[in-house]
Protein backbone atom coordinates (compact mmCIF):
# COMPACT_ATOMS: atom_id res chain seq x y z
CA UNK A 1 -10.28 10.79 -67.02
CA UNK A 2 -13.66 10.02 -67.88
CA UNK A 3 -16.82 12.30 -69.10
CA UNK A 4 -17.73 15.05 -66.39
CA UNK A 5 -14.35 15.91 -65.20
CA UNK A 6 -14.68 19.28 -66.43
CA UNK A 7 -18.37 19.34 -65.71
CA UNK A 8 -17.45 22.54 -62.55
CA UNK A 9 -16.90 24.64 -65.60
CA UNK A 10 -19.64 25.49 -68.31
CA UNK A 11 -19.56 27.75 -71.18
CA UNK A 12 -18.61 31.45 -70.45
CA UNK A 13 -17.00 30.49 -67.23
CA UNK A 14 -13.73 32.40 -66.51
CA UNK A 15 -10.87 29.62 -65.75
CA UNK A 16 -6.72 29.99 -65.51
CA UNK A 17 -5.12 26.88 -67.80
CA UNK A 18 -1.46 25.88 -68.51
CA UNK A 19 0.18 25.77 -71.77
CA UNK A 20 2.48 23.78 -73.47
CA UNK A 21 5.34 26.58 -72.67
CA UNK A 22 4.29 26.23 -68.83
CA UNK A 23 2.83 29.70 -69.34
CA UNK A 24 -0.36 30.64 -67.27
CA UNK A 25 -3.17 32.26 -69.00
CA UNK A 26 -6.87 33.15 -68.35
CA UNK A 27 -9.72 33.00 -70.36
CA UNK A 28 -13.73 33.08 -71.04
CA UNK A 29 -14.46 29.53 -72.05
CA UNK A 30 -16.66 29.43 -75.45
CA UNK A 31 -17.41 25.84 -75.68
CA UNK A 32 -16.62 21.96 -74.37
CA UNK A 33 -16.04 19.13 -76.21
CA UNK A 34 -17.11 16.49 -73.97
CA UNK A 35 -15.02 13.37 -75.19
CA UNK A 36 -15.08 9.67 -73.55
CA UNK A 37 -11.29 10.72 -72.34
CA UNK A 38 -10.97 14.06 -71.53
CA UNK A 39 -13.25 17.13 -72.30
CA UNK A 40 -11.82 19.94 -74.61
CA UNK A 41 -12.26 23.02 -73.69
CA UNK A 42 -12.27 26.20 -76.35
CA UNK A 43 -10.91 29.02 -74.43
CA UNK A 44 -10.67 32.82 -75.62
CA UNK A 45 -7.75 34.85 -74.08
CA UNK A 46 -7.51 38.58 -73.59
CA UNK A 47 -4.58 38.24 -75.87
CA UNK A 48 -7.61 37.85 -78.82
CA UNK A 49 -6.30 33.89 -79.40
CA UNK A 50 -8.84 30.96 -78.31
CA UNK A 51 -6.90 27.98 -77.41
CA UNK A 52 -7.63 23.88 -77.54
CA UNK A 53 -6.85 23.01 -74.12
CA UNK A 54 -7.59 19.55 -72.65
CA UNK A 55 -8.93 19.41 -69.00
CA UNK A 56 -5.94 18.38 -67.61
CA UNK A 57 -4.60 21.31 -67.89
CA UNK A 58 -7.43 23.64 -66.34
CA UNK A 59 -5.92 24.89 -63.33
CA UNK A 60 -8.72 26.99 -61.57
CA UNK A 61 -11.68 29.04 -62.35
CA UNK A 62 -11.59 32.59 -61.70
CA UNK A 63 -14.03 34.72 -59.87
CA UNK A 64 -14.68 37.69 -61.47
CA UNK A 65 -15.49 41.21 -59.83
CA UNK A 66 -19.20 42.54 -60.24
């Protein structure tokens, strides 16, 4: 991966990710890490947790409803 993979999604974008468990969650992203690797992405959940999740495992972003 290399910097700008994750560049489609910016901060307060809505986006569906993978976990470790293989569980699929959705969130409002509150900030990247852009890393020479992979970008980061901080992600707050309607559960109330924000998860660390690399951009590997951003599956979509999510249109939202006006």
């Amino acid at each position: 991966m290399n910097i700008g993979d994750c560049m489609e999604f910016s901060t307060g974008d809505t986006v569906k990710f993978k976990l470790e468990s293989g569980e699929i969650q959705e969130g409002d992203v509150l900030f990247i890490e852009r890393r020479l690797r992979e970008d980061i992405l901080y992600i707050n959940c309607s559960d109330r947790r924000a998860y660390r999740v690399p951009g590997k495992k951003i599956i979509s972003g999510v249109h939202k409803k006006n």
